[in-house]
Protein backbone atom coordinates (compact mmCIF):
# COMPACT_ATOMS: atom_id res chain seq x y z
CA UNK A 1 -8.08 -39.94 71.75
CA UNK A 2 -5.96 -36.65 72.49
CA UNK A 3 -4.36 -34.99 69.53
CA UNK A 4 -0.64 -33.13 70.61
CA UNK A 5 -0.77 -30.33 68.93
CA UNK A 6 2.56 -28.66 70.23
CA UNK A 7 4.09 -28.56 67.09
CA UNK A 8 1.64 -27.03 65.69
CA UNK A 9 1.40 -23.93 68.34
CA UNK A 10 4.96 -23.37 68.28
CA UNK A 11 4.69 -23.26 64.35
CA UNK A 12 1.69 -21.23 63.92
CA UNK A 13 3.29 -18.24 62.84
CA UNK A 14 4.72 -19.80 59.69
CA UNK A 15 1.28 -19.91 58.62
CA UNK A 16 -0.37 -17.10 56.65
CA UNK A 17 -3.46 -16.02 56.39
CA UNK A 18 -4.03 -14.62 52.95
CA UNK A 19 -7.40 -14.00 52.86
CA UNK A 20 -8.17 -10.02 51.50
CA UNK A 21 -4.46 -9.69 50.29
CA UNK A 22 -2.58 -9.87 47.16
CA UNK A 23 -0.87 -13.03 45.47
CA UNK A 24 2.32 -11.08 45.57
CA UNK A 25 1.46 -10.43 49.77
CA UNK A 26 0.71 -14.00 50.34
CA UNK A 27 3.36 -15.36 48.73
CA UNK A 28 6.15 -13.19 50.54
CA UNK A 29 4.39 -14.02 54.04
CA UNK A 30 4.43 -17.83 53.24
CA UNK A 31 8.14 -17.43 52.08
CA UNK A 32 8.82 -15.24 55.24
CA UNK A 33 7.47 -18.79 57.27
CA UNK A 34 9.44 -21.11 55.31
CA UNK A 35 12.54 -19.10 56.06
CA UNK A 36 12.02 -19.05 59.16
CA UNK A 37 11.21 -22.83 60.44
CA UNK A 38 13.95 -23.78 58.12
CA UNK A 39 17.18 -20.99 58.90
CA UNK A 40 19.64 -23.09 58.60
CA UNK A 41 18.89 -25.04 54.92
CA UNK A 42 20.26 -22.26 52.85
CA UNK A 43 21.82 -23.00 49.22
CA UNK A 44 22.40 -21.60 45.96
CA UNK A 45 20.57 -24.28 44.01
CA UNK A 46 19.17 -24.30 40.19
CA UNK A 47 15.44 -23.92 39.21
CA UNK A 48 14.18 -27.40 37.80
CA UNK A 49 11.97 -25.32 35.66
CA UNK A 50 14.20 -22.39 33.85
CA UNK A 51 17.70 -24.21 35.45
CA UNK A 52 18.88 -20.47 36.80
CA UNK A 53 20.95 -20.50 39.92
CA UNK A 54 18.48 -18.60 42.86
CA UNK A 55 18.97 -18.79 46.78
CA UNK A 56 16.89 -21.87 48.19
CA UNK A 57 16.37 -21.22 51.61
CA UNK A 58 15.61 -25.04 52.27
CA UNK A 59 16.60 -28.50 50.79
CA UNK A 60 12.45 -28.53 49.37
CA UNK A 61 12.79 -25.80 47.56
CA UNK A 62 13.63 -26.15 44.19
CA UNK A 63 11.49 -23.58 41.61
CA UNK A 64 12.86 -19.92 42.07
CA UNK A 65 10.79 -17.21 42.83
CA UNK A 66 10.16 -15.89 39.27
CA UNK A 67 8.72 -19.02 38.10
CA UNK A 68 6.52 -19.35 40.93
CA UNK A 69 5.03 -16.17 39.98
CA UNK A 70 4.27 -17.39 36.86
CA UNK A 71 0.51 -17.67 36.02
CA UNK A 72 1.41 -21.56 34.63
CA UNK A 73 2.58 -22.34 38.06
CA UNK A 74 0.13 -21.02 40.24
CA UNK A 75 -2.84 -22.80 38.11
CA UNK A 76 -1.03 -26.27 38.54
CA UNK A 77 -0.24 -26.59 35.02
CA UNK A 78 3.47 -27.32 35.48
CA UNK A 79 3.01 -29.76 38.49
């Protein structure tokens, strides 16, 4: 069975590779990717988690940056 994996290829720059690099580096090159496969999403929108007004870049995103740099949120504990 052949696996198409097209999408993938033409996609594989919105993938980071964070290994030897800060949090902070990581997270701006995975933000940089989401930005970019999804240019044409972008909306002021409120945080679900501290209900500030922040600029989504897509319809998925819905946590601003400042609480995704929370410790809280990167262990899982507000999933």
């Amino acid at each position: 069975m052949a696996m198409d994996v097209s999408s993938l290829k033409e996609n594989a720059g919105a993938f980071a590779d964070c290994h030897g690099t800060s949090d902070e580096t990581c997270m701006d090159a995975h933000d940089e990717g989401e930005r970019q496969a999804r240019h044409g999403e972008q909306k002021t929108r409120n945080c679900l988690i501290c209900k500030t007004e922040f600029p989504s870049g897509w319809a998925g995103e819905r946590i601003c940056r400042r609480c995704k740099s929370t410790s809280a949120w990167r262990s899982g504990a507000l999933g």
